[in-house]
PDB file of N, CA and C in Angstrom:
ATOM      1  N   UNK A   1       0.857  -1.183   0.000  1.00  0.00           N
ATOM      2  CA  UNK A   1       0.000   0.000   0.000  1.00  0.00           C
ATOM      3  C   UNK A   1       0.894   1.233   0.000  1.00  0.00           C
ATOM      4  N   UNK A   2       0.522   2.271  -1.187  1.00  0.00           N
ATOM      5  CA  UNK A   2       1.178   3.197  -1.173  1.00  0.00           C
ATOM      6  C   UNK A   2       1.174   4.546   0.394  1.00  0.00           C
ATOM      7  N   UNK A   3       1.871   5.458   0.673  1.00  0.00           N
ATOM      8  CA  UNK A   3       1.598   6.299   1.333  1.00  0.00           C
ATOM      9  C   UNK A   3       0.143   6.851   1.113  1.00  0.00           C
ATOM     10  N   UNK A   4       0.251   7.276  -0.134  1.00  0.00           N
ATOM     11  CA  UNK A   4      -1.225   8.250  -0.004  1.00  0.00           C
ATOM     12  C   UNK A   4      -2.276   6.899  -0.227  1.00  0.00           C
ATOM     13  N   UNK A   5      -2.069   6.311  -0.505  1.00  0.00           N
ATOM     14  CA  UNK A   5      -3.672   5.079   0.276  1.00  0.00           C
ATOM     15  C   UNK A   5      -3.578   5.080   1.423  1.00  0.00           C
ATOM     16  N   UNK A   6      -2.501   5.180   2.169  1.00  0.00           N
ATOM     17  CA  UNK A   6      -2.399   5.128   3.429  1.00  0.00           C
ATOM     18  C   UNK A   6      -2.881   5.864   4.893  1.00  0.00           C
ATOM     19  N   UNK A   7      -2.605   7.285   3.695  1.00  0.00           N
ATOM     20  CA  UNK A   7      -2.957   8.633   4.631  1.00  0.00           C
ATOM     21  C   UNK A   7      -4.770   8.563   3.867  1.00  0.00           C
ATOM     22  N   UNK A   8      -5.044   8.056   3.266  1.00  0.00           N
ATOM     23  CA  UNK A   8      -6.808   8.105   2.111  1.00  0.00           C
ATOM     24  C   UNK A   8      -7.398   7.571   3.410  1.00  0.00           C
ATOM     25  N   UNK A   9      -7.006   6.071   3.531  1.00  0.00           N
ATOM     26  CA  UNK A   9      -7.494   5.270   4.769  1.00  0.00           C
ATOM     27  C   UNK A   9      -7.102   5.969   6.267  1.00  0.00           C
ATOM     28  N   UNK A  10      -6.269   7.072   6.728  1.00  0.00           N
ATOM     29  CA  UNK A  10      -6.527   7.164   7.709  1.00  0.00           C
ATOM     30  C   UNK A  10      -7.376   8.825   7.778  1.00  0.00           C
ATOM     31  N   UNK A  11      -7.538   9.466   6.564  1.00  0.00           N
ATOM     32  CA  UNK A  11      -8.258  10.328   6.311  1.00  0.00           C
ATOM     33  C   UNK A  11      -9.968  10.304   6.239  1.00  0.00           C
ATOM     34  N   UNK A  12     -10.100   8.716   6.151  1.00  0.00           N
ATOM     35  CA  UNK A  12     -11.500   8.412   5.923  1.00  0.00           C
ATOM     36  C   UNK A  12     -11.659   7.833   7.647  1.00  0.00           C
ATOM     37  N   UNK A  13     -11.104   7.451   8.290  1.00  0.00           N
ATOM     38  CA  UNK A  13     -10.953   7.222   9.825  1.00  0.00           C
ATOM     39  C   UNK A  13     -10.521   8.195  10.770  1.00  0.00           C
ATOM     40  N   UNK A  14     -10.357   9.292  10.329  1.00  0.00           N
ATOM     41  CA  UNK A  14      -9.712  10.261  11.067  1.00  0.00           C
ATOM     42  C   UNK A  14     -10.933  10.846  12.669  1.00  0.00           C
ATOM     43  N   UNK A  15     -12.164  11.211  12.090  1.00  0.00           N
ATOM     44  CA  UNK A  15     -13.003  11.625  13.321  1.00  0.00           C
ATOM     45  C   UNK A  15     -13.714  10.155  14.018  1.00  0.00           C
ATOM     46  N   UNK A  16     -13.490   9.295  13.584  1.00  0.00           N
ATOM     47  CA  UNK A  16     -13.892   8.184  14.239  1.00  0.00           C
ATOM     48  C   UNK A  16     -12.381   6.817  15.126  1.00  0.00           C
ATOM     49  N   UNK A  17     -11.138   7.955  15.110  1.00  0.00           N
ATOM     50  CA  UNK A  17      -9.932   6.846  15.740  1.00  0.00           C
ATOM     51  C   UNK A  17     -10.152   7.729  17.414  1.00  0.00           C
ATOM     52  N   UNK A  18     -10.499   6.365  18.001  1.00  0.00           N
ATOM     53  CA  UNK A  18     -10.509   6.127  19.543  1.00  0.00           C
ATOM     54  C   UNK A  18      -9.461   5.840  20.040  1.00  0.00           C
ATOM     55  N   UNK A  19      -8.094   5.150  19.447  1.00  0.00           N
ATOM     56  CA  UNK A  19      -6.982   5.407  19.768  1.00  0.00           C
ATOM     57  C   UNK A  19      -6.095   4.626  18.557  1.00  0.00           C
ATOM     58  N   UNK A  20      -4.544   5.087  18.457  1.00  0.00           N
ATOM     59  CA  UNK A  20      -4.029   4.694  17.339  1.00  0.00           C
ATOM     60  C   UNK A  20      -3.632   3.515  17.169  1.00  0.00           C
ATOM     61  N   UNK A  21      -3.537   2.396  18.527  1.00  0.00           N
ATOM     62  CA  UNK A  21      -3.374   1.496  19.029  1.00  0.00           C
ATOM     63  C   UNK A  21      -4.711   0.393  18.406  1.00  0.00           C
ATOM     64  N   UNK A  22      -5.920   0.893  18.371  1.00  0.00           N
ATOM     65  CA  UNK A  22      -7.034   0.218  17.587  1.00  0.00           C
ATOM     66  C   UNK A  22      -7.118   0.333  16.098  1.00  0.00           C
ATOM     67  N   UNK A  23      -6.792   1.538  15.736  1.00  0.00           N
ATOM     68  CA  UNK A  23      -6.994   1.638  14.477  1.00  0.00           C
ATOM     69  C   UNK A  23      -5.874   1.125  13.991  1.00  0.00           C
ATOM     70  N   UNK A  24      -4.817   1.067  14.134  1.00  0.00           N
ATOM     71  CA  UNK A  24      -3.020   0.049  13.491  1.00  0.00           C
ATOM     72  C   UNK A  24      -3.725  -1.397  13.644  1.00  0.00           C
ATOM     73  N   UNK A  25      -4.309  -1.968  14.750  1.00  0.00           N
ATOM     74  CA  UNK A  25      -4.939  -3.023  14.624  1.00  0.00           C
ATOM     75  C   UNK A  25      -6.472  -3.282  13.604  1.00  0.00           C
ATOM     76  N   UNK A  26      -6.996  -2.352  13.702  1.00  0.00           N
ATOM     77  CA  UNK A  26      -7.620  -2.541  12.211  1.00  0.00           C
ATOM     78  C   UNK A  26      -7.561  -2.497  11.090  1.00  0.00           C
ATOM     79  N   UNK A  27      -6.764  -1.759  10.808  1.00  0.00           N
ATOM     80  CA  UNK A  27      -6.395  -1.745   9.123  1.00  0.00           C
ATOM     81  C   UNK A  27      -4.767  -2.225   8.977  1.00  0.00           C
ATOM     82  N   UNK A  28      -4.554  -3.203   9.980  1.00  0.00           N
ATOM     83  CA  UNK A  28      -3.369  -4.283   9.606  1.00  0.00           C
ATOM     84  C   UNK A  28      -2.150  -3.299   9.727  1.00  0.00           C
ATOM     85  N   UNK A  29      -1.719  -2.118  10.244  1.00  0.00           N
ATOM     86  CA  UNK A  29      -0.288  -1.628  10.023  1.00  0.00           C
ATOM     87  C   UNK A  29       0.187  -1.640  12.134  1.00  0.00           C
ATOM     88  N   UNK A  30       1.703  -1.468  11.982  1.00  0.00           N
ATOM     89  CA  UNK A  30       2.257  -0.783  13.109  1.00  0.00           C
ATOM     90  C   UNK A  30       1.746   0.383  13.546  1.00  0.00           C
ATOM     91  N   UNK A  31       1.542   0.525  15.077  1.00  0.00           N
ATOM     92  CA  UNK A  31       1.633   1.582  15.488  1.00  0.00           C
ATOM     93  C   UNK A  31       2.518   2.862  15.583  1.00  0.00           C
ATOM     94  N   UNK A  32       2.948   2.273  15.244  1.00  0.00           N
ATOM     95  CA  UNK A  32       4.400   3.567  14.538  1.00  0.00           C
ATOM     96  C   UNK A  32       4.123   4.440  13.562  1.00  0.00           C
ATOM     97  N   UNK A  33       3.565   3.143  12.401  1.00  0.00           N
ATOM     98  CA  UNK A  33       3.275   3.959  11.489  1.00  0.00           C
ATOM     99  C   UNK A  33       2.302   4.633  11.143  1.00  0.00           C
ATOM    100  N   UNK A  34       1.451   4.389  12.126  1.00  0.00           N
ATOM    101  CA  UNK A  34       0.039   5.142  12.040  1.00  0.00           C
ATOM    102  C   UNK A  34       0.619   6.429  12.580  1.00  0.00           C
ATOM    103  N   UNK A  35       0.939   5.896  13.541  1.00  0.00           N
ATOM    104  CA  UNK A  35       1.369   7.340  14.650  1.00  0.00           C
ATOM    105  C   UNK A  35       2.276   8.580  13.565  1.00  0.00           C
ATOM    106  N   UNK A  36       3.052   7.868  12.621  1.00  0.00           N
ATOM    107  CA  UNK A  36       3.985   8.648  11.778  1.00  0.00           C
ATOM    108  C   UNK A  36       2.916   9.106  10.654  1.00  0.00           C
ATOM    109  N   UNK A  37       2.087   8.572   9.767  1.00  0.00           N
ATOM    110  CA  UNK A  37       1.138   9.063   8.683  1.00  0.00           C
ATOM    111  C   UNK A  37       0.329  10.222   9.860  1.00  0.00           C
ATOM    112  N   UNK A  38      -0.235   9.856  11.024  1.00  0.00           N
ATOM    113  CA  UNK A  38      -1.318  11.188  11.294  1.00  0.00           C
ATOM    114  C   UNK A  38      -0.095  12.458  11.772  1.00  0.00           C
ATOM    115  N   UNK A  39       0.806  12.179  12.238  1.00  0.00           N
ATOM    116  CA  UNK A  39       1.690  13.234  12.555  1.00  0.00           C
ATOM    117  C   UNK A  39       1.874  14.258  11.215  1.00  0.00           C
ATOM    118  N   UNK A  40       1.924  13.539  10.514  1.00  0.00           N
ATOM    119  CA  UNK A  40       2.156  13.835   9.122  1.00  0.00           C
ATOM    120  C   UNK A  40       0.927  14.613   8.468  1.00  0.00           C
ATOM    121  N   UNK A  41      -0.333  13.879   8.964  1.00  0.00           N
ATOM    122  CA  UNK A  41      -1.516  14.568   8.177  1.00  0.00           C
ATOM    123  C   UNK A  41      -1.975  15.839   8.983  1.00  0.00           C
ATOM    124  N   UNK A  42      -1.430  15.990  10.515  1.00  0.00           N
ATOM    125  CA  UNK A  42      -1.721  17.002  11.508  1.00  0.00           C
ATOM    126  C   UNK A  42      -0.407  18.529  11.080  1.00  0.00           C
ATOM    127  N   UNK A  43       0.652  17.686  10.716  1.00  0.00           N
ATOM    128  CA  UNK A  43       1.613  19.082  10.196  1.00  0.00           C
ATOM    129  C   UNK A  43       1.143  19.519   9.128  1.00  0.00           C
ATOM    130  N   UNK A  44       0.594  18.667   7.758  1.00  0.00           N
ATOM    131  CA  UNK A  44      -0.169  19.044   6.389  1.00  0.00           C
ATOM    132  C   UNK A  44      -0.911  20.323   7.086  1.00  0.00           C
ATOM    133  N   UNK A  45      -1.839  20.324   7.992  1.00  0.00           N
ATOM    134  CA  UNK A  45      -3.135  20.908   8.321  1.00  0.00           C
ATOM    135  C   UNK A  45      -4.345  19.761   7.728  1.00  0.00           C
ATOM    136  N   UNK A  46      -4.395  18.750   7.626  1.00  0.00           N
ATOM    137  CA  UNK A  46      -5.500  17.538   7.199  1.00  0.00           C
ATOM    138  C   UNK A  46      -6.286  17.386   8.342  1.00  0.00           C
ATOM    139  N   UNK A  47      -5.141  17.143   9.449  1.00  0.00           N
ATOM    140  CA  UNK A  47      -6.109  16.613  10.409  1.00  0.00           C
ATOM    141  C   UNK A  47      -5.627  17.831  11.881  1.00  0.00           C
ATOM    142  N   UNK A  48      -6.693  18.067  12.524  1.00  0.00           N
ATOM    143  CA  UNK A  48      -6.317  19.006  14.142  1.00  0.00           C
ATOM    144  C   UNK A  48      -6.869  17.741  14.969  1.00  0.00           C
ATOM    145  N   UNK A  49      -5.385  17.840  15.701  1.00  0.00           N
ATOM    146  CA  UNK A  49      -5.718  16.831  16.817  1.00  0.00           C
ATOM    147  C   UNK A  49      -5.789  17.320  18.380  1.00  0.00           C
ATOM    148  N   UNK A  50      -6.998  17.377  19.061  1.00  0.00           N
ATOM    149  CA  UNK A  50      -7.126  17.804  19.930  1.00  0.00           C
ATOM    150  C   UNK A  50      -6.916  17.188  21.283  1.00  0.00           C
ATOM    151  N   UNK A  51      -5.851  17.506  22.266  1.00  0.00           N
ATOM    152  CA  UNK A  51      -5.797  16.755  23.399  1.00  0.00           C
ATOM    153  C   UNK A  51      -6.878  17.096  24.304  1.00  0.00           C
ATOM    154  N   UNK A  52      -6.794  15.927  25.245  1.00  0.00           N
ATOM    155  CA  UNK A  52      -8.763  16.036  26.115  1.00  0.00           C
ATOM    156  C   UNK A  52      -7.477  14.738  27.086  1.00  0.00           C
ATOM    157  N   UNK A  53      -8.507  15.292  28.610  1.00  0.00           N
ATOM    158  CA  UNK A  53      -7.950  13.987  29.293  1.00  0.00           C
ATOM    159  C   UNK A  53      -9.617  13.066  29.502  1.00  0.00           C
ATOM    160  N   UNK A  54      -9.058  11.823  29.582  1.00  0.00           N
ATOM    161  CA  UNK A  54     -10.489  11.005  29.915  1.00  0.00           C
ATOM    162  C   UNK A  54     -10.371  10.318  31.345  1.00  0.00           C
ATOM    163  N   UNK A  55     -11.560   9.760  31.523  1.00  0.00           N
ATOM    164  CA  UNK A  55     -11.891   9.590  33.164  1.00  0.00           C
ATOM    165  C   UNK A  55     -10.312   9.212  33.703  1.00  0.00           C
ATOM    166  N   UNK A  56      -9.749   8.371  32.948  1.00  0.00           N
ATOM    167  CA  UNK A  56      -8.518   7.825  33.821  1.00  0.00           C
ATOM    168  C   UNK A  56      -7.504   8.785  34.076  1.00  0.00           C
ATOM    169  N   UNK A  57      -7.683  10.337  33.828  1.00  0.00           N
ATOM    170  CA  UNK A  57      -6.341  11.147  33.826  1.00  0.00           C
ATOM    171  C   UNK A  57      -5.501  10.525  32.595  1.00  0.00           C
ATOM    172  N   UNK A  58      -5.784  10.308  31.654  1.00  0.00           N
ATOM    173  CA  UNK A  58      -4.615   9.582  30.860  1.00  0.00           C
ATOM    174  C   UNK A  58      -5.037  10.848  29.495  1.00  0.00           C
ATOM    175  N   UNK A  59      -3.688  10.911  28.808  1.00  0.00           N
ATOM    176  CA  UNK A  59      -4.260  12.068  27.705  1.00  0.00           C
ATOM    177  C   UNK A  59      -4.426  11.385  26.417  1.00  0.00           C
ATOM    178  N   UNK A  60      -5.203  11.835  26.076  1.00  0.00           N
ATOM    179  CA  UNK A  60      -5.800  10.945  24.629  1.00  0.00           C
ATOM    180  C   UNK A  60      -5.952  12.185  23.525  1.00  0.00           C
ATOM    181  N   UNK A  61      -6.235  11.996  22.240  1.00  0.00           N
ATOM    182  CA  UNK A  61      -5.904  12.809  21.380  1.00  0.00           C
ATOM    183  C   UNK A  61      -7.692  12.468  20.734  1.00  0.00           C
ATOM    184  N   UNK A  62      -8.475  13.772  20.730  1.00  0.00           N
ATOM    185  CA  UNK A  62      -9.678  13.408  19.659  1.00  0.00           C
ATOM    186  C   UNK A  62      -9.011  14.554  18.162  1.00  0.00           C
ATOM    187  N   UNK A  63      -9.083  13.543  16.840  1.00  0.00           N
ATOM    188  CA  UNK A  63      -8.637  13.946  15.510  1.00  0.00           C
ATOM    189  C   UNK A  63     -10.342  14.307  14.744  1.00  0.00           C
ATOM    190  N   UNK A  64      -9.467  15.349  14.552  1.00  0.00           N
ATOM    191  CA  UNK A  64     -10.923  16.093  13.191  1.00  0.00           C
ATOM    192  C   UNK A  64     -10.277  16.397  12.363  1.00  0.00           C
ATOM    193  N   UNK A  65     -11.113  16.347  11.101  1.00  0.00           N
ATOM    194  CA  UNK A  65     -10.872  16.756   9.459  1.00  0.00           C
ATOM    195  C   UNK A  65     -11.335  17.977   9.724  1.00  0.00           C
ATOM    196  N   UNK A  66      -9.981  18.900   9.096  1.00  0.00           N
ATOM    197  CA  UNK A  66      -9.948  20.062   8.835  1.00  0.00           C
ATOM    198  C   UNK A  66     -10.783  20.070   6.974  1.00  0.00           C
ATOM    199  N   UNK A  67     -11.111  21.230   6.903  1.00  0.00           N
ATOM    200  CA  UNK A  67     -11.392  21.657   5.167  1.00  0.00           C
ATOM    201  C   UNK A  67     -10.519  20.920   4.218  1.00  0.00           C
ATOM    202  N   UNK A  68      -9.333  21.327   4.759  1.00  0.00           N
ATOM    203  CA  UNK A  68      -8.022  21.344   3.691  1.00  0.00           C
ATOM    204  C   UNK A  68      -8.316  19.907   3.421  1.00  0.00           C
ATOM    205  N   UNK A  69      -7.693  18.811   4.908  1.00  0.00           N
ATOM    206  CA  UNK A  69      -8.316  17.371   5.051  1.00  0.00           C
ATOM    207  C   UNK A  69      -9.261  16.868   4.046  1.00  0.00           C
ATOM    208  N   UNK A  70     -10.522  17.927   4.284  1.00  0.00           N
ATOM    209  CA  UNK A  70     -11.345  16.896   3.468  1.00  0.00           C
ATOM    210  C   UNK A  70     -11.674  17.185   1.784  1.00  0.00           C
ATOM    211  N   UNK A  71     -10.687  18.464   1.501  1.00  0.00           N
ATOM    212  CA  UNK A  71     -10.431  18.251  -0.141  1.00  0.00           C
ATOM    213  C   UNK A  71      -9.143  17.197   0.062  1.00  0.00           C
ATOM    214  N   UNK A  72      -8.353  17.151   0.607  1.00  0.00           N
ATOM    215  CA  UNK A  72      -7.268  16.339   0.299  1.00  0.00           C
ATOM    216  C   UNK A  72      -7.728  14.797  -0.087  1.00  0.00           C
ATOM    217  N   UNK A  73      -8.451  14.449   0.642  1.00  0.00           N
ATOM    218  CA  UNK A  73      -9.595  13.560   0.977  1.00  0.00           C
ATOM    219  C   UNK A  73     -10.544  13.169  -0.948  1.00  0.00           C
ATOM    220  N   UNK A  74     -10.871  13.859  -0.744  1.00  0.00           N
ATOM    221  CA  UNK A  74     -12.125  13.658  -2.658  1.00  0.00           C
ATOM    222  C   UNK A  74     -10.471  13.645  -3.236  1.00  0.00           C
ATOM    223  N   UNK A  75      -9.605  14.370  -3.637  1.00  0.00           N
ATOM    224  CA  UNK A  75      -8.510  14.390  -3.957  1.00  0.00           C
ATOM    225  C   UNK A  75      -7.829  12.981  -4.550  1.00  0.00           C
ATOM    226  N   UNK A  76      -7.446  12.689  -3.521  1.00  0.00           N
ATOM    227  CA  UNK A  76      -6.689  11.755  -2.932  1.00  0.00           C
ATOM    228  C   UNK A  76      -7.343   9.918  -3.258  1.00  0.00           C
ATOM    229  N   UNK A  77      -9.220  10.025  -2.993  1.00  0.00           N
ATOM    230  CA  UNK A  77     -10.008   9.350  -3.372  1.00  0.00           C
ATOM    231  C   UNK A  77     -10.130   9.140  -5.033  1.00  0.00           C
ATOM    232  N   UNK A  78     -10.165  10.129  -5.656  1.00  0.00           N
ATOM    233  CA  UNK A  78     -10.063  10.586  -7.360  1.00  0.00           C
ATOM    234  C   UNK A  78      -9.002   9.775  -8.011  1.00  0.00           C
ATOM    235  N   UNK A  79      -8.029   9.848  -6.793  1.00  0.00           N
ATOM    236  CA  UNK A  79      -6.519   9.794  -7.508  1.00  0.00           C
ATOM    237  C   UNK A  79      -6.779   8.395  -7.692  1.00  0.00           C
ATOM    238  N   UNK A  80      -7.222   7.665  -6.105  1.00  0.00           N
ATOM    239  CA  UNK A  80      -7.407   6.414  -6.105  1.00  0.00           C
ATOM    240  C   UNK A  80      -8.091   5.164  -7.121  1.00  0.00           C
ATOM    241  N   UNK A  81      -9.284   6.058  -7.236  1.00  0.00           N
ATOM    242  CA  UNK A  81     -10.540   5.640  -8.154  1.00  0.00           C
ATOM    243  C   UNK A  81      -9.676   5.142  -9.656  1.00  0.00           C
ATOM    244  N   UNK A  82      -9.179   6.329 -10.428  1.00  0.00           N
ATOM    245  CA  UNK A  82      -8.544   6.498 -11.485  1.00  0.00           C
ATOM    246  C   UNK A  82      -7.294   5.091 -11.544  1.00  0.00           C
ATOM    247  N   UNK A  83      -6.165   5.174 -10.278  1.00  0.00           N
ATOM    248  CA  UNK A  83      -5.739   4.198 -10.645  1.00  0.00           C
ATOM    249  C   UNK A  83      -5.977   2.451 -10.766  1.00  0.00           C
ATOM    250  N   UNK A  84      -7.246   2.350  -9.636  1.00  0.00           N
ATOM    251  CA  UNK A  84      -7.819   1.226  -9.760  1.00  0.00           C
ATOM    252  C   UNK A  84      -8.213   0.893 -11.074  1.00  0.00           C
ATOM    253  N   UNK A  85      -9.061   1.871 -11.510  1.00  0.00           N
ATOM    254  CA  UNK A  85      -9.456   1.754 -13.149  1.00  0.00           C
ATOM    255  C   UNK A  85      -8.722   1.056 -13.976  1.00  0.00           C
ATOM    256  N   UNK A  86      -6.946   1.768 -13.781  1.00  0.00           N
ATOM    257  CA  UNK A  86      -6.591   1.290 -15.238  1.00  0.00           C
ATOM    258  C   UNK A  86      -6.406   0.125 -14.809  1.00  0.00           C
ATOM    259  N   UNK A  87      -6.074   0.404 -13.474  1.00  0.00           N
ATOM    260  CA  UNK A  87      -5.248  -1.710 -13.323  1.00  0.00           C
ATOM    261  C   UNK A  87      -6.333  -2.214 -13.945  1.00  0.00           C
ATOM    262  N   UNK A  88      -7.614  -2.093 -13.115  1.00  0.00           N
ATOM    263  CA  UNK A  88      -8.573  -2.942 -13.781  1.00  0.00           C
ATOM    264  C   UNK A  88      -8.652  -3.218 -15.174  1.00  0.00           C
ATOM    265  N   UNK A  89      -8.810  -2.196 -16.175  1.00  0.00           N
ATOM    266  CA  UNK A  89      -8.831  -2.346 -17.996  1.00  0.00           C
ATOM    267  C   UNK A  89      -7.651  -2.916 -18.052  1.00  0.00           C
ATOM    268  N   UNK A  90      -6.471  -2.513 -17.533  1.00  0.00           N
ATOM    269  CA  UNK A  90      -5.116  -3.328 -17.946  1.00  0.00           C
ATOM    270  C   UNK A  90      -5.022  -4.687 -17.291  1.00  0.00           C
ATOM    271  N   UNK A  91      -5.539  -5.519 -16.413  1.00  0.00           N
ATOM    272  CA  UNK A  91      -6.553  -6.681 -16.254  1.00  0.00           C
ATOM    273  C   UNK A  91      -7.493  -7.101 -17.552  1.00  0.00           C
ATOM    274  N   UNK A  92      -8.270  -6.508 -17.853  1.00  0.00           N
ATOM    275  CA  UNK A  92      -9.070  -7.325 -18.672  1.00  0.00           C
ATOM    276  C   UNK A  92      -8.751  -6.841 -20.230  1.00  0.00           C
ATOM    277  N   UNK A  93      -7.727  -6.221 -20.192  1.00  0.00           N
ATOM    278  CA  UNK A  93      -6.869  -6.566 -22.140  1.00  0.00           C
ATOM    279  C   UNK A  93      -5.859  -7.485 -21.785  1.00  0.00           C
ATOM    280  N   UNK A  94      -5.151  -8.117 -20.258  1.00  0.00           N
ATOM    281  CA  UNK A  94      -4.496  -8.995 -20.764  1.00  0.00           C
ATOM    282  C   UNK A  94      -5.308 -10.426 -20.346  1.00  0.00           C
ATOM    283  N   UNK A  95      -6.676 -10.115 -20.157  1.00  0.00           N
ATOM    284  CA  UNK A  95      -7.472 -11.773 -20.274  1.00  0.00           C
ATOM    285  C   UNK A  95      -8.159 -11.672 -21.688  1.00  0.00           C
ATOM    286  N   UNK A  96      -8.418 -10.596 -22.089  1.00  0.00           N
ATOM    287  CA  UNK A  96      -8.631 -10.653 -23.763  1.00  0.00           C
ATOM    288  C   UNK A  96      -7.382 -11.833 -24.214  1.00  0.00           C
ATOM    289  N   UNK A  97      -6.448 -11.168 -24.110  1.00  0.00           N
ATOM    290  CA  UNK A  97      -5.097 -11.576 -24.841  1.00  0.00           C
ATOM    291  C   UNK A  97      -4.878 -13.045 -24.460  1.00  0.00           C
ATOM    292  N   UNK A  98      -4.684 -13.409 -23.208  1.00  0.00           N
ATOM    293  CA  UNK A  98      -5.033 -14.862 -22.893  1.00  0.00           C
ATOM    294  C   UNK A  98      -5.944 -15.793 -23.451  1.00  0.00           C
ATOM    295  N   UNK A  99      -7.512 -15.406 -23.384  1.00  0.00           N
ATOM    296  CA  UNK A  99      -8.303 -16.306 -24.333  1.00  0.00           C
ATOM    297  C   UNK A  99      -8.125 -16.080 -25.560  1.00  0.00           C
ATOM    298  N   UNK A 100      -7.734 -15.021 -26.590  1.00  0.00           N
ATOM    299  CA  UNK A 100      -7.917 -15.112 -28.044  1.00  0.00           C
ATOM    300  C   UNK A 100      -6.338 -15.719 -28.439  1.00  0.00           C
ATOM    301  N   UNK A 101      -5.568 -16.458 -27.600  1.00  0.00           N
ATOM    302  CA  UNK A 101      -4.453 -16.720 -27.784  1.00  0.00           C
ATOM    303  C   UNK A 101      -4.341 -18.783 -27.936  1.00  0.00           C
ATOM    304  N   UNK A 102      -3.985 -18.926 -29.031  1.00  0.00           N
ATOM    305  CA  UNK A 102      -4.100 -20.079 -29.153  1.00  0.00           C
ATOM    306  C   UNK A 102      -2.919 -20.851 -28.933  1.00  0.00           C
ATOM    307  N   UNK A 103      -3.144 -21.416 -27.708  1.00  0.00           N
ATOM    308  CA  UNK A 103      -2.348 -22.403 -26.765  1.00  0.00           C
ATOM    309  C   UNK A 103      -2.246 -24.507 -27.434  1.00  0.00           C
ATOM    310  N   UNK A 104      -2.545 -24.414 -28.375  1.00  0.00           N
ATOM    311  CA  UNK A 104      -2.373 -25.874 -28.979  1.00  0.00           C
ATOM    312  C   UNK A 104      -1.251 -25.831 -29.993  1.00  0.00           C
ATOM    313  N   UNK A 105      -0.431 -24.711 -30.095  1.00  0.00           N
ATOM    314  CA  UNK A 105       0.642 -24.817 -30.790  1.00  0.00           C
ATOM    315  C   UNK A 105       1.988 -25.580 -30.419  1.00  0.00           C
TER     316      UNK A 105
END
């Protein structure tokens, strides 16, 4: 998975991560690297991450999509859309090419 799928998927999770520790466990990466993509999307201006303490005294971070965020976001999604596409057509011209290809030679 490229970076910007990376930051797409944590841009589309951004007002709903309860901690970065759950979300690295949901979408399969290190906590590192989550922790390193939102650091990353909070210096952009993508995401404002707001510290709050919760019942336990412990400090936790609630993340919101800024504007910028959520053009980066359709953006970023566009970019995505587009390259799925071609893989896809460039998928099905080389199963064209496979069946009209005569294999009894």
């Amino acid at each position: 998975m490229s970076n910007e799928e990376l930051e797409l998927l944590l841009l589309k999770h951004a007002e709903g991560i309860s901690s970065q520790k759950s979300l690295a466990k949901e979408i399969g990466f290190s906590v590192g690297k989550v922790n390193y993509i939102l650091k990353a999307l909070v210096d952009k201006g993508f995401i404002k991450a707001e510290i709050f303490l919760n019942a336990q005294n412990k400090r936790k971070y609630s993340y919101l999509l800024t504007d910028d965020g959520l053009k980066e976001k359709v953006t970023l999604t566009k970019k995505f859309i587009t390259r799925k596409k071609a893989e896809y057509e460039e998928l099905q011209r080389d199963l064209e090419m496979m069946c009209n290809t005569d294999f009894s030679r």
